[in-house]
Protein backbone atom coordinates (compact mmCIF):
# COMPACT_ATOMS: atom_id res chain seq x y z
CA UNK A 1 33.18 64.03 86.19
CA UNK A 2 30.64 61.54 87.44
CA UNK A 3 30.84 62.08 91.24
CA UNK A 4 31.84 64.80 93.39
CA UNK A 5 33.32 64.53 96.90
CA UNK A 6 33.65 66.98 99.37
CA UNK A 7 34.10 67.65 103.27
CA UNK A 8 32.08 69.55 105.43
CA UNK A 9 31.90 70.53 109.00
CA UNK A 10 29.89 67.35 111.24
CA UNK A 11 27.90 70.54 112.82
CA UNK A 12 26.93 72.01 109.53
CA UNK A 13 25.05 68.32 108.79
CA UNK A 14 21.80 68.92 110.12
CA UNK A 15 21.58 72.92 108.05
CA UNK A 16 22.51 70.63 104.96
CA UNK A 17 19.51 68.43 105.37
CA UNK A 18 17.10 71.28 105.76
CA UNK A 19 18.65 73.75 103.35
CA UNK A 20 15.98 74.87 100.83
CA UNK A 21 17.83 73.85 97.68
CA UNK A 22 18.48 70.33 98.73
CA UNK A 23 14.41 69.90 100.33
CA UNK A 24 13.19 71.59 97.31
CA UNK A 25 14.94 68.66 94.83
CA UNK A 26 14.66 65.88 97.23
CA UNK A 27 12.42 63.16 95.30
CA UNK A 28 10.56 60.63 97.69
CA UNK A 29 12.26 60.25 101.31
CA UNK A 30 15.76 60.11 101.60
CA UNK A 31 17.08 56.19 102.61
CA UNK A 32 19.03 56.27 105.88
CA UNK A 33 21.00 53.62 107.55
CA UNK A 34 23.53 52.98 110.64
CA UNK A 35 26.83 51.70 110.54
CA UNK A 36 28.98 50.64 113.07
CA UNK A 37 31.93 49.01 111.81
CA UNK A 38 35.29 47.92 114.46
CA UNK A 39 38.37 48.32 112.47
CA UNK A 40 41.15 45.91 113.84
CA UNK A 41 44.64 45.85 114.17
CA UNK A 42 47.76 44.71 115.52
CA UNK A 43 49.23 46.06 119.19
CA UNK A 44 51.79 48.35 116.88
CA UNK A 45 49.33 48.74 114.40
CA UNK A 46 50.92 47.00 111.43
CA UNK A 47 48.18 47.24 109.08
CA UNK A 48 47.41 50.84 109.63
CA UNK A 49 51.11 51.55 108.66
CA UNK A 50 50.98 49.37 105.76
CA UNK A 51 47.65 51.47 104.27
CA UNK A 52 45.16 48.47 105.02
CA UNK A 53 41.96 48.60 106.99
CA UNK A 54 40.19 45.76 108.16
CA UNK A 55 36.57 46.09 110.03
CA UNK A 56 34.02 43.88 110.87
CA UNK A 57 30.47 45.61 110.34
CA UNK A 58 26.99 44.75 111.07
CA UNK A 59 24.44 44.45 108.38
CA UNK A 60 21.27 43.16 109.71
CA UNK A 61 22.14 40.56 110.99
CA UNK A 62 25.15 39.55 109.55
CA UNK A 63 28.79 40.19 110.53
CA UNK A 64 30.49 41.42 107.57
CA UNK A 65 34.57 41.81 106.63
CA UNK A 66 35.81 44.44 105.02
CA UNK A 67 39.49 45.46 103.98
CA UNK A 68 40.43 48.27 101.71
CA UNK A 69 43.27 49.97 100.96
CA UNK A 70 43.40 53.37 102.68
CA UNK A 71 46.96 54.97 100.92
CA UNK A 72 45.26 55.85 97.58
CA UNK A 73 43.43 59.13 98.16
CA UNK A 74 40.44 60.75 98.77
CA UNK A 75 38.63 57.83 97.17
CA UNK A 76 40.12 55.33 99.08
CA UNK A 77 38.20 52.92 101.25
CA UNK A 78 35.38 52.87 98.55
CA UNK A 79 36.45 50.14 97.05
CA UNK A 80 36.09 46.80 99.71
CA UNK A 81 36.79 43.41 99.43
CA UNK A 82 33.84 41.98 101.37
CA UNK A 83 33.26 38.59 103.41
CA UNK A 84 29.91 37.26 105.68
CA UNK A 85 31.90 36.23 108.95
CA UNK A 86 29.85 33.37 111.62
CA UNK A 87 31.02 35.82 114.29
CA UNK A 88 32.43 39.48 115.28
CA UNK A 89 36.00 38.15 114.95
CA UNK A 90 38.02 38.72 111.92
CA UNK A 91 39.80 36.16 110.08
CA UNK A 92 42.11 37.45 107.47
CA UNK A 93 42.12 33.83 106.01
CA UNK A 94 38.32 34.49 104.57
CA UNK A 95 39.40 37.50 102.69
CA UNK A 96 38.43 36.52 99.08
CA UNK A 97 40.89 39.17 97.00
CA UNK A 98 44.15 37.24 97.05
CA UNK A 99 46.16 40.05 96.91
CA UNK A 100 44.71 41.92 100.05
CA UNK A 101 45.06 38.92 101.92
CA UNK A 102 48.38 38.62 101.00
CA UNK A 103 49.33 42.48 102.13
CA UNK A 104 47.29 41.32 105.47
CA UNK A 105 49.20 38.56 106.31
CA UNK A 106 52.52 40.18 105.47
CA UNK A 107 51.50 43.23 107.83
CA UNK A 108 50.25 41.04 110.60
CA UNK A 109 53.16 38.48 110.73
CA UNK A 110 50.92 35.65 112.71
CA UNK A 111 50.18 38.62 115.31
CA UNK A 112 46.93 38.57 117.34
CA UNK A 113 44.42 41.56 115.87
CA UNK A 114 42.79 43.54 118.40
CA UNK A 115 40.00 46.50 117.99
CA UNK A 116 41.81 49.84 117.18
CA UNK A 117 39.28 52.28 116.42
CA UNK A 118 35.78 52.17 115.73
CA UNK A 119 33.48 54.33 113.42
CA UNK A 120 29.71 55.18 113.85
CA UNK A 121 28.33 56.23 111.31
CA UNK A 122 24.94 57.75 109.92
CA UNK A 123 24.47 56.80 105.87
CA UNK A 124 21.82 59.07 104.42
CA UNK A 125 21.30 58.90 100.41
CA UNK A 126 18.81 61.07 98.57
CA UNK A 127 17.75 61.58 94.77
CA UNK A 128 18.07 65.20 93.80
CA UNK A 129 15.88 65.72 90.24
CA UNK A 130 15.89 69.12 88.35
CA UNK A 131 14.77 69.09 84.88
CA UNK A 132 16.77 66.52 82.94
CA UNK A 133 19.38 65.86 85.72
CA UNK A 134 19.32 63.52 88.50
CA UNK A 135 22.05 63.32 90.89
CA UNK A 136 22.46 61.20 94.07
CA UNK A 137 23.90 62.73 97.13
CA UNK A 138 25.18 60.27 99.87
CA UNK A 139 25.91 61.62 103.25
CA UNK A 140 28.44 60.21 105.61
CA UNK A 141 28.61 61.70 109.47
CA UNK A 142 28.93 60.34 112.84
CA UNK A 143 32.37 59.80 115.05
CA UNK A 144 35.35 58.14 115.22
CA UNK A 145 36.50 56.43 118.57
CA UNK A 146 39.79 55.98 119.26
CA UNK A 147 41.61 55.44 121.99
CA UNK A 148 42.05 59.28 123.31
CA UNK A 149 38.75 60.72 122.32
CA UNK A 150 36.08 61.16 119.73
CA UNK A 151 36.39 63.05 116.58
CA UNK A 152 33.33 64.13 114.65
CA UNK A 153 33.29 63.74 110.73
CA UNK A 154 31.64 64.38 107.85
CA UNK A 155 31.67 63.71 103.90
CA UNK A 156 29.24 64.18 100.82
CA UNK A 157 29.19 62.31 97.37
CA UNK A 158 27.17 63.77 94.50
CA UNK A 159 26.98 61.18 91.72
CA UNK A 160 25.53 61.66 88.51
CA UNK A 161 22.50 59.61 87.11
CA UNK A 162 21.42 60.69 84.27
CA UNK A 163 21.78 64.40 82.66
CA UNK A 164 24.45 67.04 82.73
CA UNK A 165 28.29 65.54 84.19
CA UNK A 166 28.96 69.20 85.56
CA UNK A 167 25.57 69.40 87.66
CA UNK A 168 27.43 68.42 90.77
CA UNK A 169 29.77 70.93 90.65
CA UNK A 170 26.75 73.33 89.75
CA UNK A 171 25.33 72.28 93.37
CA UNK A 172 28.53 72.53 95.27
CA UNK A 173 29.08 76.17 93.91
CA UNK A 174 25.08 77.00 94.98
CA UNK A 175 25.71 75.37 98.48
CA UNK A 176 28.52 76.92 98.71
CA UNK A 177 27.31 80.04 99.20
CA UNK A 178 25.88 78.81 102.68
CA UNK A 179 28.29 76.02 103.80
CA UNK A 180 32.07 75.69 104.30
CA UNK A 181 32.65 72.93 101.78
CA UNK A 182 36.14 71.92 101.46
CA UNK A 183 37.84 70.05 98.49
CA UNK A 184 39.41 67.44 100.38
CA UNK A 185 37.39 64.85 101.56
CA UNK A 186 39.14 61.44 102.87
CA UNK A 187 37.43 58.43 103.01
CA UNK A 188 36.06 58.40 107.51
CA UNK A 189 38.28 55.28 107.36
CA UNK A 190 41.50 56.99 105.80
CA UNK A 191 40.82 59.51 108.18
CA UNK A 192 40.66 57.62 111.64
CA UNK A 193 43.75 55.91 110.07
CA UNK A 194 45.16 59.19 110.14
CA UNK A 195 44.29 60.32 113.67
CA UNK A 196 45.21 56.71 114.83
CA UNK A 197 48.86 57.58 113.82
CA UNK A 198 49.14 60.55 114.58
CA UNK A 199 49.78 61.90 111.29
CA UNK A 200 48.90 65.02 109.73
CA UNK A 201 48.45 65.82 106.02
CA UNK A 202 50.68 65.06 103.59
CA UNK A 203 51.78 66.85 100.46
CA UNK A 204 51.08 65.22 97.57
CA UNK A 205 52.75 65.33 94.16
CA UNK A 206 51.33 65.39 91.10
CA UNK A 207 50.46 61.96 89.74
CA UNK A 208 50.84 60.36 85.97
CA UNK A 209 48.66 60.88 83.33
CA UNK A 210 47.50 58.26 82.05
CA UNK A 211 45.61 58.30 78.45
CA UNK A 212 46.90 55.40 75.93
CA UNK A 213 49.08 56.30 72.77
CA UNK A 214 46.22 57.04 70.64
CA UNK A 215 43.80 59.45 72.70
CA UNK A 216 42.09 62.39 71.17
CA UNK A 217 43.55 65.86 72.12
CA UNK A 218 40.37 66.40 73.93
CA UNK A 219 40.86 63.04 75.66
CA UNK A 220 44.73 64.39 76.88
CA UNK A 221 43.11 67.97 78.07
CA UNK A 222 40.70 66.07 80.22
CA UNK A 223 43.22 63.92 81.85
CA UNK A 224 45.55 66.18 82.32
CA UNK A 225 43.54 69.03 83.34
CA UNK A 226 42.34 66.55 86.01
CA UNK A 227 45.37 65.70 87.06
CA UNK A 228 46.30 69.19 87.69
CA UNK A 229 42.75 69.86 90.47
CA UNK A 230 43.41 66.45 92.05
CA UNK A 231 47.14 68.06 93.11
CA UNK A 232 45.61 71.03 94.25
CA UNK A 233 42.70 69.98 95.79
CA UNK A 234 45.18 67.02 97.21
CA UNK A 235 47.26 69.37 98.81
CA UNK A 236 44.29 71.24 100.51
CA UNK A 237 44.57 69.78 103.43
CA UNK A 238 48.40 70.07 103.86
CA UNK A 239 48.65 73.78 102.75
CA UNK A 240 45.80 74.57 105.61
CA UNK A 241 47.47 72.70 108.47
CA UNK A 242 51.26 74.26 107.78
CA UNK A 243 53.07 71.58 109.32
CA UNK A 244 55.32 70.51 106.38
CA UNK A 245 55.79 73.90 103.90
CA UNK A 246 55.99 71.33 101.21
CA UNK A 247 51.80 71.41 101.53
CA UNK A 248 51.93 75.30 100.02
CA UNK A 249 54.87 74.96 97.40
CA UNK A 250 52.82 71.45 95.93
CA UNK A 251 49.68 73.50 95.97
CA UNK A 252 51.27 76.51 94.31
CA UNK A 253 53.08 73.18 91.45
CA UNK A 254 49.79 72.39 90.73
CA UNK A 255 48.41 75.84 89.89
CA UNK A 256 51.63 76.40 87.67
CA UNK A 257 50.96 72.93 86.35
CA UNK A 258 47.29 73.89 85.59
CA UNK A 259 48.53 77.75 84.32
CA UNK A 260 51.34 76.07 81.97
CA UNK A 261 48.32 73.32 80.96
CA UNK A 262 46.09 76.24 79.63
CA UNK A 263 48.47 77.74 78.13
CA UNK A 264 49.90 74.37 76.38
CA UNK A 265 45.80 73.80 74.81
CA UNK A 266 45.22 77.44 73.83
CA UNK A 267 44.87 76.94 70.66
CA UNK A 268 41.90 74.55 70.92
CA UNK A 269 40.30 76.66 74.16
CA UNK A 270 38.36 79.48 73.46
CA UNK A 271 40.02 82.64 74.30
CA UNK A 272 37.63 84.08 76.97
CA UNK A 273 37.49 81.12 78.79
CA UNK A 274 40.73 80.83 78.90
CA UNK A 275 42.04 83.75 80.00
CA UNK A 276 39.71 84.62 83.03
CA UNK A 277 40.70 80.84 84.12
CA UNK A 278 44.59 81.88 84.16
CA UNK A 279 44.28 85.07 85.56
CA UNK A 280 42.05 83.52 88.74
CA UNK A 281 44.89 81.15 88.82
CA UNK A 282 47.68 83.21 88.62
CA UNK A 283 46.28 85.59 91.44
CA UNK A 284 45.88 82.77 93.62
CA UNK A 285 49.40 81.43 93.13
CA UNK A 286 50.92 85.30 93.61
CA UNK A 287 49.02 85.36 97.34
CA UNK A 288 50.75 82.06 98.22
CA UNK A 289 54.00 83.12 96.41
CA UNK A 290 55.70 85.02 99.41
CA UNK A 291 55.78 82.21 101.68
CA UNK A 292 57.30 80.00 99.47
CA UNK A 293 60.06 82.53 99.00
CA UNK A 294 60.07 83.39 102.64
CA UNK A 295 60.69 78.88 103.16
CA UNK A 296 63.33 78.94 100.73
CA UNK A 297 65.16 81.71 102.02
CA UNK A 298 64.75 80.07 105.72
CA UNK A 299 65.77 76.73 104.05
CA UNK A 300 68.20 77.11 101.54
CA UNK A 301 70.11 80.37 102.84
CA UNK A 302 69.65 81.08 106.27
CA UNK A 303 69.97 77.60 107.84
CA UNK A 304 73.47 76.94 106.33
CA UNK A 305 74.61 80.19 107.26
CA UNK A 306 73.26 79.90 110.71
CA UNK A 307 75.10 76.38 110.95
CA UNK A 308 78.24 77.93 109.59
CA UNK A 309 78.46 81.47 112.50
CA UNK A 310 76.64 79.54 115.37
CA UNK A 311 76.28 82.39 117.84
CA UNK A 312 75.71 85.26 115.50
CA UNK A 313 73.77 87.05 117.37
CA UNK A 314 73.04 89.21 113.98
CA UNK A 315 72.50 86.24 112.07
CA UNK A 316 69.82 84.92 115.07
CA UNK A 317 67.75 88.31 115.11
CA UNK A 318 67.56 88.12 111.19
CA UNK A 319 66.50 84.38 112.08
CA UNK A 320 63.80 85.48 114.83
CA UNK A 321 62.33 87.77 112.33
CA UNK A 322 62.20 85.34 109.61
CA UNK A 323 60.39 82.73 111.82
CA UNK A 324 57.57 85.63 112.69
CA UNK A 325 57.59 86.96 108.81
CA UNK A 326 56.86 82.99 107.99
CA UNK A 327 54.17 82.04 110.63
CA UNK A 328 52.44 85.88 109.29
CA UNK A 329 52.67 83.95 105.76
CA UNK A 330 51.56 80.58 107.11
CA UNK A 331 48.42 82.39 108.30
CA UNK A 332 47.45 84.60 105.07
CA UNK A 333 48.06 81.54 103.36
CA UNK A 334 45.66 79.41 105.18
CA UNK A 335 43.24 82.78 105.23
CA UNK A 336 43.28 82.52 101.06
CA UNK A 337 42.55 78.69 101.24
CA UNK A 338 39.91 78.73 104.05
CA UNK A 339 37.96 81.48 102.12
CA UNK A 340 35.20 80.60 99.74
CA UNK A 341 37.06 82.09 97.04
CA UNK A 342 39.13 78.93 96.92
CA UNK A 343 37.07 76.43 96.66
CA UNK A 344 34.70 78.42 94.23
CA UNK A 345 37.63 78.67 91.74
CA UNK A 346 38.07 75.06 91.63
CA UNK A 347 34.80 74.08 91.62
CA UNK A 348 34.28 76.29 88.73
CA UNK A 349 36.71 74.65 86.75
CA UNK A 350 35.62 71.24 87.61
CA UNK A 351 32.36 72.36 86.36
CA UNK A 352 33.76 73.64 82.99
CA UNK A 353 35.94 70.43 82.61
CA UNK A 354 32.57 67.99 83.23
CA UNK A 355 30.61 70.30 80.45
CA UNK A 356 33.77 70.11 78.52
CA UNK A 357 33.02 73.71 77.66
CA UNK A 358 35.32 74.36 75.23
CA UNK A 359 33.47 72.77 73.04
CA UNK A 360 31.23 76.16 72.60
CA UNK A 361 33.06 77.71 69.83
CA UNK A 362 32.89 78.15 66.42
CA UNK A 363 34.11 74.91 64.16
CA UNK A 364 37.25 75.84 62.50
CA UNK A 365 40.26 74.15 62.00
CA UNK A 366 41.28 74.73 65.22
CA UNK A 367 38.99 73.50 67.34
CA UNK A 368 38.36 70.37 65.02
CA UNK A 369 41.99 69.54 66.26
CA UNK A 370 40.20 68.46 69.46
CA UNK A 371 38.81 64.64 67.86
CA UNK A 372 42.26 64.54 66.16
CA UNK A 373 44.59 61.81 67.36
CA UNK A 374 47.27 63.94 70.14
CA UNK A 375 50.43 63.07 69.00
CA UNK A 376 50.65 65.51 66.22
CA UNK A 377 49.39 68.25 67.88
CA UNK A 378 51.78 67.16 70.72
CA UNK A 379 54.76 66.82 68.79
CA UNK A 380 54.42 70.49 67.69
CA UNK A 381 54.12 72.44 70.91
CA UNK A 382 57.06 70.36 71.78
CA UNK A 383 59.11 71.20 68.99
CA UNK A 384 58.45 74.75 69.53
CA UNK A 385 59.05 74.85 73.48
CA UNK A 386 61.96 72.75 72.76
CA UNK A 387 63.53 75.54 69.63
CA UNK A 388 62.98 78.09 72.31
CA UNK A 389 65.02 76.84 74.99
CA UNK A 390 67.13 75.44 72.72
CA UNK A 391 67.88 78.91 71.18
CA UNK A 392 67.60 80.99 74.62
CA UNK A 393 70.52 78.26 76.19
CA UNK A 394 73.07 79.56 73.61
CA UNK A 395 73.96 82.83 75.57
CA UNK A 396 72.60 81.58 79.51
CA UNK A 397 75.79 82.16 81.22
CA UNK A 398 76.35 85.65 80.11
CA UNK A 399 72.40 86.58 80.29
CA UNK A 400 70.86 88.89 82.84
CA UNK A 401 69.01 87.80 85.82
CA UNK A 402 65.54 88.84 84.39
CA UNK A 403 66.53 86.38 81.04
CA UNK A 404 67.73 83.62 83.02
CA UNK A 405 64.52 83.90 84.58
CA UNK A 406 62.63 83.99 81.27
CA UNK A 407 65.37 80.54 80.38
CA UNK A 408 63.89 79.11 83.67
CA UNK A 409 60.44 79.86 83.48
CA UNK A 410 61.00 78.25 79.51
CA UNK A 411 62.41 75.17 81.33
CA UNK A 412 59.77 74.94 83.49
CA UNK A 413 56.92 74.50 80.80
CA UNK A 414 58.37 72.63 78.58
CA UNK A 415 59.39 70.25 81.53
CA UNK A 416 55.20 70.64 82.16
CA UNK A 417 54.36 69.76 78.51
CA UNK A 418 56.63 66.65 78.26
CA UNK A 419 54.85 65.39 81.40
CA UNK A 420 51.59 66.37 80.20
CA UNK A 421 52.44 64.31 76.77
CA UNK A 422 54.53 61.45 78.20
CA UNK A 423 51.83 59.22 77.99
CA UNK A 424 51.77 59.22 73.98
CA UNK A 425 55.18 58.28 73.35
CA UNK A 426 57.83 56.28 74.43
CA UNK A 427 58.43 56.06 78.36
CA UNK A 428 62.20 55.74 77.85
CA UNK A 429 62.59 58.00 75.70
CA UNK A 430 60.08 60.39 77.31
CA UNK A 431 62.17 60.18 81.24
CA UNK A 432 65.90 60.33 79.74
CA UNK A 433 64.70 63.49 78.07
CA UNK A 434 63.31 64.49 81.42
CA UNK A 435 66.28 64.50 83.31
CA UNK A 436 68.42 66.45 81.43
CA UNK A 437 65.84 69.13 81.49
CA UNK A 438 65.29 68.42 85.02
CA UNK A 439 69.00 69.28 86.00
CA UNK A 440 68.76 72.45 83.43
CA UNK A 441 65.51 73.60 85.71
CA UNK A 442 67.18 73.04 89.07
CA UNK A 443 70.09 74.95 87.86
CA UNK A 444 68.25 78.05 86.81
CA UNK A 445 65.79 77.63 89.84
CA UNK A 446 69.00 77.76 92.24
CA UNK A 447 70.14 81.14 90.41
CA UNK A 448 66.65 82.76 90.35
CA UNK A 449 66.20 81.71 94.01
CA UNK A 450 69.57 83.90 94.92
CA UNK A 451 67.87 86.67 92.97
CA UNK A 452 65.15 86.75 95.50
CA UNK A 453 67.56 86.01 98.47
CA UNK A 454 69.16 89.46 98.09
CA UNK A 455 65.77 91.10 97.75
CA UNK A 456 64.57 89.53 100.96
CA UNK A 457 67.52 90.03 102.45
CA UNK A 458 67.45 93.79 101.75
CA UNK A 459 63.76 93.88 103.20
CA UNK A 460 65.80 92.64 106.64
CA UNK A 461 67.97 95.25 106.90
CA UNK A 462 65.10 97.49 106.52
CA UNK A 463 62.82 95.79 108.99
CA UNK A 464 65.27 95.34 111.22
CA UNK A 465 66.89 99.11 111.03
CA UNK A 466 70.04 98.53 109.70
CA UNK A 467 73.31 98.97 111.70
CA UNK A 468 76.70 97.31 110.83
CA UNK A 469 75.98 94.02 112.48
CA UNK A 470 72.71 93.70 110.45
CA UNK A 471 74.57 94.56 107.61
CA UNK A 472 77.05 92.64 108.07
CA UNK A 473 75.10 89.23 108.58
CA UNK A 474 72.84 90.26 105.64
CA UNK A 475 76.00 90.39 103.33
CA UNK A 476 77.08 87.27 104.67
CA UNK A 477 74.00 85.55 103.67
CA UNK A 478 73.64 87.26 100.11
CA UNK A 479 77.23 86.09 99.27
CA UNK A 480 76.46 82.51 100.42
CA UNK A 481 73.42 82.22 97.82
CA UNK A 482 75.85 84.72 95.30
CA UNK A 483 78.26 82.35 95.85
CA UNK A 484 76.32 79.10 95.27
CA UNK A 485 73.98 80.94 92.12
CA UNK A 486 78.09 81.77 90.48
CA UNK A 487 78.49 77.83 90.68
CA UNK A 488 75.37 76.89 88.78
CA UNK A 489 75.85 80.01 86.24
CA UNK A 490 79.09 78.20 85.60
CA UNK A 491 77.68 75.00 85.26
CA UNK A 492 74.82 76.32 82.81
CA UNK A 493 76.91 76.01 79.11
CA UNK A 494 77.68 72.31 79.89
CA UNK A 495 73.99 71.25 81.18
CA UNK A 496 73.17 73.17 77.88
CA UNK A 497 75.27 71.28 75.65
CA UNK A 498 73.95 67.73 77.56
CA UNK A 499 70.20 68.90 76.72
CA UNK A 500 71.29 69.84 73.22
CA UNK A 501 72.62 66.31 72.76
CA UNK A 502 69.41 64.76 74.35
CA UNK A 503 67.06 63.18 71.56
CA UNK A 504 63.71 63.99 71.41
CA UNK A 505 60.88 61.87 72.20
CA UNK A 506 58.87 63.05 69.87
CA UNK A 507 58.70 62.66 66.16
CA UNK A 508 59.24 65.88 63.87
CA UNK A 509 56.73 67.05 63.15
CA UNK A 510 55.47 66.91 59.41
CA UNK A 511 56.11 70.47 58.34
CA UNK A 512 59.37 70.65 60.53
CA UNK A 513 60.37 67.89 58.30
CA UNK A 514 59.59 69.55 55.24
CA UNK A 515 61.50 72.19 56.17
CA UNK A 516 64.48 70.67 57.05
CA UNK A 517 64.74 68.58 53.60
């Protein structure tokens, strides 16, 4: 990690700038600068729907075009394709990356472009030195403008010059302490693009790792261990808000994700590091874990059986008390995620990732695996995920709840490892393979999710105080998910037999081989 990007609250700006840490490594005066840049679009703005901005700024004297491409995350909007203009009027036609121009031009269709929104903004960048490590910190705040109000905003960028990668992170966790700093931090563009529309967050899913065929195994940690903080810190935003549930339940994938990742490298990560890592995690997923029940009871359970007795007035209370039992969640969900403790515990593993930390241990054979091409290392925690599936499958239909549970939660990281390792084999291969165990997951999801529908629905009856009606309604619901779990259970031995038949992706690996001749 080179740079670090965070939000922070626009009133917090001025504390920043006078906070004793950042005046007491400040080198020289910090370089300030105004910006003022018109961002254009058509009447139904086109362009803001298709992920572009356009802008014509000032710089000195100059009139300057910009256009970026504001659908690619926090980092979007960086990265400009820039043009010196005669006037204040944009002209697509000057736009010298061939591809933007064509996305422009698509997404404007020979419209006229109008001003849409307009961004004033304060640059201030200063050199932080402290012993061997010097680190720039850029500071973006000012307003947005748009057509019903102002909106204040603010963003800061810690980039590394020379010294320690996870010194950034080392500041963030020291500020911390005295500012509100969140994880996501859009781009002020991306953001007034947001506001423009009218949208709110959105959840995000994880995205692919990408390392080529030969990377080291330390190579493939670092990927995907990033990977697995850009989905949570991604889904920040989304999880906070509430709007769309699917904000908590990505949030909560990419803590599994991260869980199943240290667990996946444990034999190359030092054991103490490891472990207090997993069990932060893992308390942090259990706080968000009720609400994602509580949605997939309302969701998967509830709302059919609603649709299917409209007018149960049973069926309606258990409903009213579900919707206050979920906004209760909502809340203590966005409590966890608004606390420091969140942002500490990712910041703390971006710091250990920069340092790559588990590099302090011992040379043995085990950690000298880390410079060794992937594959191998791959293709053996695959083969034994795989064997242990594999072997569990032969007896899922008749198995308990608490062992199709264990089959699931199998599923589920071995469905984790294969995406983690995708990347070193054969992309074919690697998503035919996927599916199969994809539909296995689903299946034993739907059966573990009626497991928890007739606890919750117990915990109804007792919150509500019982009575026949209440009853009633309750046993309605718990046979609708009984019903639908009795379906998959049926369907397990075949989607067993289809993954048993699936090839692997993965070559054998050497002593497996042995074995077998």
């Amino acid at each position: 990690m080179t740079s670090l990007e965070l939000g922070i609250p626009a009133e917090a700006v001025a504390r920043l700038r006078r906070h004793p840490l950042v005046a007491a490594l400040t080198q020289g005066r910090p370089r300030r600068a105004r910006e003022r840049a018109v961002y254009f679009d058509t009447a139904d703005l086109a362009l803001a729907h298709a992920g572009i901005a356009l802008c014509v700024r000032r710089v000195g004297r100059a009139s300057v075009q910009s256009v970026a491409r504001l659908d690619a995350g926090a980092a979007a909007g960086r990265s400009t394709a820039d043009t010196v203009l005669p006037n204040d009027a944009p002209d697509p036609t000057r736009i010298p990356d061939e591809a933007l121009r064509d996305a422009v031009t698509r997404a404007a269709a020979g419209r006229a472009l109008a001003p849409a929104f307009e961004l004033d903004l304060s640059h201030e960048t200063r050199l932080l030195r402290e012993d061997a490590n010097e680190v720039s910190l850029a500071l973006d705040s000012g307003t947005v403008r748009l057509p019903g109000g102002e909106t204040s905003l603010a963003t800061l960028v810690f980039e590394v010059r020379t010294g320690d990668p996870s010194y950034p992170a080392q500041l963030a966790l020291e500020l911390l302490d005295a500012f509100p700093l969140r994880l996501a931090a859009l781009h002020p563009a991306a953001r007034a693009r947001a506001l423009l529309l009218g949208e709110s967050a959105r959840p995000r899913k994880a995205g692919a790792i990408a390392t080529p065929p030969d990377a080291t195994l330390e190579d493939l940690l670092d990927a995907v261990v990033e990977s697995c903080l850009a989905q949570i810190s991604g889904n920040e935003e989304a999880a906070i808000l509430g709007v769309d549930p699917e904000g908590v339940h990505q949030l909560r994938v990419g803590i599994r994700r991260l869980r199943s990742a240290l667990a996946f490298f444990r034999a190359v990560l030092p054991a103490r590091q490891r472990v207090v890592m997993r069990d932060a995690l893992g308390a942090l997923a259990r706080e968000l874990g009720h609400a994602r029940d509580l949605d997939v009871f309302a969701e998967q359970w509830l709302a059919p059986a609603l649709a299917a007795r409209p007018g149960d007035a049973a069926l309606a209370r258990i409903d009213a008390d579900l919707r206050c039992q979920r906004a209760a969640e909502a809340e203590r969900a966005r409590a966890v995620l608004q606390s420091q403790r969140f942002p500490r515990l990712v910041l703390e593993i971006r710091r250990w990732l920069a340092r790559r930390a588990w590099r302090d241990q011992p040379l043995s054979s085990a950690s000298a695996t880390l410079f060794l091409p992937a594959r191998d290392f791959a293709a053996r925690r695959l083969e034994r995920r795989h064997r242990k599936l594999r072997k569990g499958l032969r007896h899922a239909a008749t198995a308990t709840p608490a062992e199709r549970h264990a089959l699931r939660i199998a599923a589920k990281k071995l469905r984790y490892a294969a995406e983690f390792t995708e990347c070193l084999f054969a992309a074919k291969r690697v998503r035919a393979y996927a599916r199969r165990l994809a539909d296995l997951q689903d299946s034993l999801g739907l059966a573990n999710d009626a497991v928890v529908a007739e606890r919750l629905a117990h915990d109804f009856v007792a919150r509500l105080g019982g009575g026949a009606e209440i009853e009633s309604a309750v046993g309605f619901v718990v046979g609708w998910a009984a019903h639908a779990a009795h379906d998959e259970i049926a369907r397990l031995p075949a989607l067993a037999e289809r993954f048993e038949d699936t090839a692997r992706f993965w070559p054998r690996p050497p002593k497996e081989r042995a074995a077998i001749l």
